[in-house]
C-alpha atoms as a PDB file:
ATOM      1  CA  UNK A   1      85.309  97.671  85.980  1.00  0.00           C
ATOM      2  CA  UNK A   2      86.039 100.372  83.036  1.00  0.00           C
ATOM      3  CA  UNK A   3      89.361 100.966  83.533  1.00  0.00           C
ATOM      4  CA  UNK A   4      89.201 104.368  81.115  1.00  0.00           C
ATOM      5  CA  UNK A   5      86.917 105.551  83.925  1.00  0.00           C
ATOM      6  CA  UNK A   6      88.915 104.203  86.635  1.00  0.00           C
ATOM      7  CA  UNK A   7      92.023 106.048  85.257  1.00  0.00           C
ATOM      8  CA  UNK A   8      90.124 109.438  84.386  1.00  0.00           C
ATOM      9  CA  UNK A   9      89.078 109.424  88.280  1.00  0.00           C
ATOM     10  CA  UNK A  10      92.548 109.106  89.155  1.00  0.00           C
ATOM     11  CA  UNK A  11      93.657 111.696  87.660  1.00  0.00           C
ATOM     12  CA  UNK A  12      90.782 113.699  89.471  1.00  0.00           C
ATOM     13  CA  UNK A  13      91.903 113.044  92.499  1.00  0.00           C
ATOM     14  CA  UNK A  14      95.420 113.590  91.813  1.00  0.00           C
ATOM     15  CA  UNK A  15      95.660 117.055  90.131  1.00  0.00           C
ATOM     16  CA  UNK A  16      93.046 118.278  92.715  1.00  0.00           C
ATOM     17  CA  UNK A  17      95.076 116.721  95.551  1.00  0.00           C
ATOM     18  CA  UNK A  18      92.281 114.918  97.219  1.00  0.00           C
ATOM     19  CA  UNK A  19      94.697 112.386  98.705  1.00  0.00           C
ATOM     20  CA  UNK A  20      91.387 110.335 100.298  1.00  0.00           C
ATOM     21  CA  UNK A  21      89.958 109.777  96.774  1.00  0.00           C
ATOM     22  CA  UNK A  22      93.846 109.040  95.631  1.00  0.00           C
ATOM     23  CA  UNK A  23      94.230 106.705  98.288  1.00  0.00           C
ATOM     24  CA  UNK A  24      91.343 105.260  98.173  1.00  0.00           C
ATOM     25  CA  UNK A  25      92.059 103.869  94.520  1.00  0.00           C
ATOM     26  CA  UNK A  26      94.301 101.561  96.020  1.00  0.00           C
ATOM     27  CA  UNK A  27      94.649  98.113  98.239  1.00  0.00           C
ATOM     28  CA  UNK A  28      96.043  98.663 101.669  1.00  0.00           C
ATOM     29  CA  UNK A  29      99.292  96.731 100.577  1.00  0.00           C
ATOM     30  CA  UNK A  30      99.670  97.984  97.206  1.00  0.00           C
ATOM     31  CA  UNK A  31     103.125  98.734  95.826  1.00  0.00           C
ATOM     32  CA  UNK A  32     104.322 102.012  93.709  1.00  0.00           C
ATOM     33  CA  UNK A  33     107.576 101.281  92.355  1.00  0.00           C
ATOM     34  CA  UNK A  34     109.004 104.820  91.022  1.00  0.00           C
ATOM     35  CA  UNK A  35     112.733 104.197  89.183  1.00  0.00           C
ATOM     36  CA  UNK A  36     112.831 108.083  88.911  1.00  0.00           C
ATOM     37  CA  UNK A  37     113.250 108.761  92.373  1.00  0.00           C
ATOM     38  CA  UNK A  38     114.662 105.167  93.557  1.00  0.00           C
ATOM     39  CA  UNK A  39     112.184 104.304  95.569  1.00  0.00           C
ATOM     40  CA  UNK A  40     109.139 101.761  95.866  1.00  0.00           C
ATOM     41  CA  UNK A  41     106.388 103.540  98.212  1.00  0.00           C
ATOM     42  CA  UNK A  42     104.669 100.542 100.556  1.00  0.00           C
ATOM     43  CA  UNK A  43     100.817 100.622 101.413  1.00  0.00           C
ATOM     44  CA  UNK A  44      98.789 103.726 102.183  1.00  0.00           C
ATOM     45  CA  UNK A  45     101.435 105.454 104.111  1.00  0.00           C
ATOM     46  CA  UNK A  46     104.180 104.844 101.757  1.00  0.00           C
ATOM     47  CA  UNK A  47     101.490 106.153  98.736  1.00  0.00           C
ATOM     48  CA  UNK A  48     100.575 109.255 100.702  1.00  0.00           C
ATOM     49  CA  UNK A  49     104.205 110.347 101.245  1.00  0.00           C
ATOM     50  CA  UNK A  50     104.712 109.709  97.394  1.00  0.00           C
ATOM     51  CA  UNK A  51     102.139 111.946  96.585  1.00  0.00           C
ATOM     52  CA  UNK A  52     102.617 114.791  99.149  1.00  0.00           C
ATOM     53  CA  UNK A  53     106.357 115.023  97.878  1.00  0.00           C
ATOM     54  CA  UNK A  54     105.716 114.470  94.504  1.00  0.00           C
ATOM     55  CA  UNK A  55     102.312 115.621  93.388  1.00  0.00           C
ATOM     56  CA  UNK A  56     101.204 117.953  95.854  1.00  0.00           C
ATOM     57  CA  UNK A  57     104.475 120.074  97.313  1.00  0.00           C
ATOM     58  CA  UNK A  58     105.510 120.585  93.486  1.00  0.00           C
ATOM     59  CA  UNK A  59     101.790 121.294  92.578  1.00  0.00           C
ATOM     60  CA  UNK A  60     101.706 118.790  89.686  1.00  0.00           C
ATOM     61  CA  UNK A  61      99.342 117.937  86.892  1.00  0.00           C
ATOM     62  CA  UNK A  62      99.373 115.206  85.060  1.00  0.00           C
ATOM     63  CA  UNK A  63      97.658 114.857  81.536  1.00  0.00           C
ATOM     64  CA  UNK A  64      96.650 111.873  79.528  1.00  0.00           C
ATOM     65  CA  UNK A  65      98.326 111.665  76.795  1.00  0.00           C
ATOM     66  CA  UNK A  66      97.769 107.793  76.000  1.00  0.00           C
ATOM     67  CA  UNK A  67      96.200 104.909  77.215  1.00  0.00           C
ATOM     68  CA  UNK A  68      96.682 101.525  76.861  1.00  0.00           C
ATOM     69  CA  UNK A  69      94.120  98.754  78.179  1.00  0.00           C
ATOM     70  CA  UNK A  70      96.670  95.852  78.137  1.00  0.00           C
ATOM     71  CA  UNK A  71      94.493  92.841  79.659  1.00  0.00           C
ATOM     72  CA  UNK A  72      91.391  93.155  82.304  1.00  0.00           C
ATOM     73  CA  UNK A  73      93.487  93.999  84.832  1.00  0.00           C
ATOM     74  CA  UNK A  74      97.038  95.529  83.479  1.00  0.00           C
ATOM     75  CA  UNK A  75      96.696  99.836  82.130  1.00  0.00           C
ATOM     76  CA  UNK A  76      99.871 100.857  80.871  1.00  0.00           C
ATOM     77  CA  UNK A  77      99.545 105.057  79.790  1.00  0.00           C
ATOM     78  CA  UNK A  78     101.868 108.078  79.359  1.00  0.00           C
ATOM     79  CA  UNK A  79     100.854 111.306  81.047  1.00  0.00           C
ATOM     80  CA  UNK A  80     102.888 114.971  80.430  1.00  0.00           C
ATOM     81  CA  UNK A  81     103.767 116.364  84.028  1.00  0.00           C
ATOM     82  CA  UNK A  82     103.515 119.814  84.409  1.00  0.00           C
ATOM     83  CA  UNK A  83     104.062 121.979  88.228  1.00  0.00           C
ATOM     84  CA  UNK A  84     106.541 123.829  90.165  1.00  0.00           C
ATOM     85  CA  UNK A  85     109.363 121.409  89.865  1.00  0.00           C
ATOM     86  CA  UNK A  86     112.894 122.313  87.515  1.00  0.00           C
ATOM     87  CA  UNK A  87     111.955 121.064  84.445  1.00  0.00           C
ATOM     88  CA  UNK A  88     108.375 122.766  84.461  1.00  0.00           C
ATOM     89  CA  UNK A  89     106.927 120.133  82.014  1.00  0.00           C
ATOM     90  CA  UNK A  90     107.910 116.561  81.811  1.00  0.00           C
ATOM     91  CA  UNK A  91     106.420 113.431  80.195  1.00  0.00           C
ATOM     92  CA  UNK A  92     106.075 110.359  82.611  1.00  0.00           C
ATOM     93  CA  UNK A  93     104.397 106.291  82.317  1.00  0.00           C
ATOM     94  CA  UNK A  94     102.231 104.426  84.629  1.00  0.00           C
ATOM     95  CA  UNK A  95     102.224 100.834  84.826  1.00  0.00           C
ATOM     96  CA  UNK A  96      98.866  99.636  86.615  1.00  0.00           C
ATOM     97  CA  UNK A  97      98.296  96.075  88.019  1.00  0.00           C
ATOM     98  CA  UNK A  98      94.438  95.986  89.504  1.00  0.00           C
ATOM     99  CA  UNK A  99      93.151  93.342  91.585  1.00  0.00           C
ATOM    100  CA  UNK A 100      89.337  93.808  92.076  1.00  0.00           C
ATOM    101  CA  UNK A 101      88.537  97.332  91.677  1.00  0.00           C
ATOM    102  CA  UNK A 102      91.651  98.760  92.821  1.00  0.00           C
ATOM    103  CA  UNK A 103      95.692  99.216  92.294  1.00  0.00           C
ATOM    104  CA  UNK A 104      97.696  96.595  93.210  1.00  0.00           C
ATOM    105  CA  UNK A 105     100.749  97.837  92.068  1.00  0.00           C
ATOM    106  CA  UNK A 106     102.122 100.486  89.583  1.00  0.00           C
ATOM    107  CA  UNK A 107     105.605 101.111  88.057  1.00  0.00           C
ATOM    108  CA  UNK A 108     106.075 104.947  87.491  1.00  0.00           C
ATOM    109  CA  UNK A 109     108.605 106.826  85.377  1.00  0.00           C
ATOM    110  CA  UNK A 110     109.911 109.800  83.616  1.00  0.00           C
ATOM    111  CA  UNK A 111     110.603 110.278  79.999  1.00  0.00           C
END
């Protein structure tokens, strides 16, 4: 798998809120663990609330700003955040964990 082109598609989906193609990205029982909001968002249903109310209500886009191919299956990169939210334009980290071709888990913050 080329996980630069697994991580540009990502960000397709999610900055033009195709939440099938998001979703789609990862397992059935993956894990997003988000310390900025407290929460850790279970399977597809927990994912799909995390990215109405985060990504899609506040109309976010995220932009690469680094990328970090750590092993095989571990992506660590920071991404700038910019949408209808308070701050208008915040920097942010994802911390992937793939199994096959998909997200297994991922830690998500703000910076």
């Amino acid at each position: 798998m080329d996980l630069k082109d697994f991580i540009t598609n990502w960000l397709l989906a999610s900055n033009s809120y195709d939440t099938n193609a998001y979703l789609k990205m990862y397992h059935e029982d993956a894990e997003l663990d988000d310390a900025s909001v407290g929460r850790i968002f279970k399977g597809h249903s927990g994912i799909r609330k995390y990215f109405e109310d985060y990504f899609i209500i506040y109309k976010t886009q995220t932009r690469l700003v680094k990328l970090n191919i750590i092993t095989p299956n571990k992506v660590f990169i920071e991404v700038e955040f910019s949408g209808e939210f308070p701050e208008g334009r915040i920097g942010g980290a994802f911390d992937f964990t793939f199994k096959g071709h998909k997200i297994k888990s991922v830690k998500a913050s703000l910076r």
